[in-house]
C-alpha atoms as a PDB file:
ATOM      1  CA  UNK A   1       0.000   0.000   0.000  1.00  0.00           C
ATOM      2  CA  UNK A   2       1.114   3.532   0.213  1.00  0.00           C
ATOM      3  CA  UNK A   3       0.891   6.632   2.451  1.00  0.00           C
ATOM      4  CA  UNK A   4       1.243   9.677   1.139  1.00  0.00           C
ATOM      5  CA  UNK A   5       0.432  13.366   2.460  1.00  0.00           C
ATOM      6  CA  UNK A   6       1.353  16.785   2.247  1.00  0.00           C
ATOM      7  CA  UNK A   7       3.373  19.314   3.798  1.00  0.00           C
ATOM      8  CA  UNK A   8       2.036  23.159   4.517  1.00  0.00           C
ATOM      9  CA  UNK A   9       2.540  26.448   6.604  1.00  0.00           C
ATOM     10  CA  UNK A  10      -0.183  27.493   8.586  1.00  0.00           C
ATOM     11  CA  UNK A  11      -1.861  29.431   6.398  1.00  0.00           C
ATOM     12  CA  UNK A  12      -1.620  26.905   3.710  1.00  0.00           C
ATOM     13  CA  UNK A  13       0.682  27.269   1.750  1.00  0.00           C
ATOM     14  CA  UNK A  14       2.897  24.244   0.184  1.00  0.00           C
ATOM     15  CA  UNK A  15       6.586  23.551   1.484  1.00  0.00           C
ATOM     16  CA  UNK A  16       8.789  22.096  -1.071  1.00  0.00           C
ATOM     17  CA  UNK A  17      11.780  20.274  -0.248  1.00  0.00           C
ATOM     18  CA  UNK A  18      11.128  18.919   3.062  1.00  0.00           C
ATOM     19  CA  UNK A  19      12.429  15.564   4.349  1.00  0.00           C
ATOM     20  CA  UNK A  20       9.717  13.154   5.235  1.00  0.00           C
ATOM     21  CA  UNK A  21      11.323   9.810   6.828  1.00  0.00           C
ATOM     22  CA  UNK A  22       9.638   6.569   7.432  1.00  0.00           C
ATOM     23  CA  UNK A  23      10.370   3.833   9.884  1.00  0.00           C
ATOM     24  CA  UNK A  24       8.599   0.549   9.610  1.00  0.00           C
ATOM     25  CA  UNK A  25       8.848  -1.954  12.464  1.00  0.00           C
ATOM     26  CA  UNK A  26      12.138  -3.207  11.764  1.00  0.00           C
ATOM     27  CA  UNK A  27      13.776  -0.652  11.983  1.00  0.00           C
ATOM     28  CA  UNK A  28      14.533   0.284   7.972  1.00  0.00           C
ATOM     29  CA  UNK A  29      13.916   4.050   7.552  1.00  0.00           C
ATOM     30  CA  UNK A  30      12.831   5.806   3.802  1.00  0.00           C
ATOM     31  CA  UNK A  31      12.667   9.022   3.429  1.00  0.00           C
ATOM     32  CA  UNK A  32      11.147  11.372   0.509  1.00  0.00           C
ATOM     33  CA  UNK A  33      11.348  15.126   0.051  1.00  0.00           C
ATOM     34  CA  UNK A  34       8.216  17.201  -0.787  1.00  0.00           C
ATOM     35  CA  UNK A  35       7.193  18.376  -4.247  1.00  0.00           C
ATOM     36  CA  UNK A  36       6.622  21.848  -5.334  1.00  0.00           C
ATOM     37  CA  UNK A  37       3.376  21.935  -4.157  1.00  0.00           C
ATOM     38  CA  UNK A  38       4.268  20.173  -0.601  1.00  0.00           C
ATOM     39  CA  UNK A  39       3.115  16.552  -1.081  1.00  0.00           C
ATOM     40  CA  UNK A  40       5.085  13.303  -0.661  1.00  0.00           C
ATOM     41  CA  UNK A  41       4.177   9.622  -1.002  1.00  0.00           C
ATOM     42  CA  UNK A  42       5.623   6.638   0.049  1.00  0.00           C
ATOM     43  CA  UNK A  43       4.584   3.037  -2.123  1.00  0.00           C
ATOM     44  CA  UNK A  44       5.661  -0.655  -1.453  1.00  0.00           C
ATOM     45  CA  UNK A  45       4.824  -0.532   2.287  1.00  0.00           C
ATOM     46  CA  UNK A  46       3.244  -3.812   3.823  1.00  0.00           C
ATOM     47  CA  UNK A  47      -0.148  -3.607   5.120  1.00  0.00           C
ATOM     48  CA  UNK A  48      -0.961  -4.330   8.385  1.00  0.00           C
ATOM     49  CA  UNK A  49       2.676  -2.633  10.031  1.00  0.00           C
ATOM     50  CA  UNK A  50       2.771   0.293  12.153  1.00  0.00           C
ATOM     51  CA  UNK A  51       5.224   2.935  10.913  1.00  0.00           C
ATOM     52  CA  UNK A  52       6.986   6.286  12.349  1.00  0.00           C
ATOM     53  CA  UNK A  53       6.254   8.943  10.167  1.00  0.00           C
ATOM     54  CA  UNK A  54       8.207  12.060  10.993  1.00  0.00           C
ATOM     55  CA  UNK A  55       8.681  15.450   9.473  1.00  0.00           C
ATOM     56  CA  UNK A  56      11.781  17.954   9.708  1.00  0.00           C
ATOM     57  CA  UNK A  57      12.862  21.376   7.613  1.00  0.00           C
ATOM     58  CA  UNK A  58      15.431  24.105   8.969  1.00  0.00           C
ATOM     59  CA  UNK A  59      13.202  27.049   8.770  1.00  0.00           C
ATOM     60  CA  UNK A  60      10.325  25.418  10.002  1.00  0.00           C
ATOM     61  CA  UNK A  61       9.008  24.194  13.306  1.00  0.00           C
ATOM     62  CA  UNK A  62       6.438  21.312  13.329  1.00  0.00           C
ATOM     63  CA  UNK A  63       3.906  21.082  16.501  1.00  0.00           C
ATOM     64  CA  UNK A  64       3.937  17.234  15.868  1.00  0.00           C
ATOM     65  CA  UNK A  65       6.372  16.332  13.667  1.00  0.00           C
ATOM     66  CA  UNK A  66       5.691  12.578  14.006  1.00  0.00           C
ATOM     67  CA  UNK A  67       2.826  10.343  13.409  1.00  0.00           C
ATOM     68  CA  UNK A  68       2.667   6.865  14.853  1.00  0.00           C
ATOM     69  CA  UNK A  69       0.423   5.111  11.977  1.00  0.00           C
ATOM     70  CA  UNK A  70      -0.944   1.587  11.475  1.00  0.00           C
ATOM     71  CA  UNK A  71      -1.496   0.887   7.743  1.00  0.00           C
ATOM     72  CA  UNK A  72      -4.444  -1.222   6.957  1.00  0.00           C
ATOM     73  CA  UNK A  73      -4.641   0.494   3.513  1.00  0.00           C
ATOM     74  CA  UNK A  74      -3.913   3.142   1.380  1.00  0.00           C
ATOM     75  CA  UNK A  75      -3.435   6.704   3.593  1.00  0.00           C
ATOM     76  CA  UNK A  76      -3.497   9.843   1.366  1.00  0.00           C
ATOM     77  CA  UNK A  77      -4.046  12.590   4.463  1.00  0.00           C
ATOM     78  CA  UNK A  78      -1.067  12.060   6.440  1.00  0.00           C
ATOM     79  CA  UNK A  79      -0.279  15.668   6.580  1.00  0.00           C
ATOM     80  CA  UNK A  80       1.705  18.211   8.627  1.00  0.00           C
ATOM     81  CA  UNK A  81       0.874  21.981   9.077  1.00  0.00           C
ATOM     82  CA  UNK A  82       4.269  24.494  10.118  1.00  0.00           C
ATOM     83  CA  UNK A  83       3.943  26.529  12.574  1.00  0.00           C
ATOM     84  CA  UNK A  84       6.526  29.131  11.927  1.00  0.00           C
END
């Protein structure tokens, strides 16, 4: 399955270029920047793990930058908002 999600300021607006990381239960971590328009995806993930999904940019600061997720199917929403 995949997760996928996207990555904004506040008021909305996309971040590009942000490092998204993944951890799956073993311990093997992926990671993906953002696109121009903030979103990410990550594919070939096994249903039924739980995975770390964390967030991190220099200029900005995240209020929770990681998401403790169990994947049962396809997750499109995963998101983060910036705060500054």
């Amino acid at each position: 399955v995949s997760i996928s999600g996207r990555v904004t300021t506040a008021d909305g607006r996309s971040i590009r270029n942000v490092k998204v990381s993944l951890t799956d239960q073993s311990g093997n971590v992926r990671s993906a920047l953002t696109n121009a328009f903030g979103y990410y995806r990550f594919d070939g993930i096994e249903a039924g793990q739980t995975v770390v999904i964390s967030v991190a940019a220099k200029r900005y600061v995240f209020a929770s930058p990681t998401r403790i997720v169990t994947v049962q199917e396809e997750l499109a929403d995963i998101d983060f908002t910036a705060e500054t």
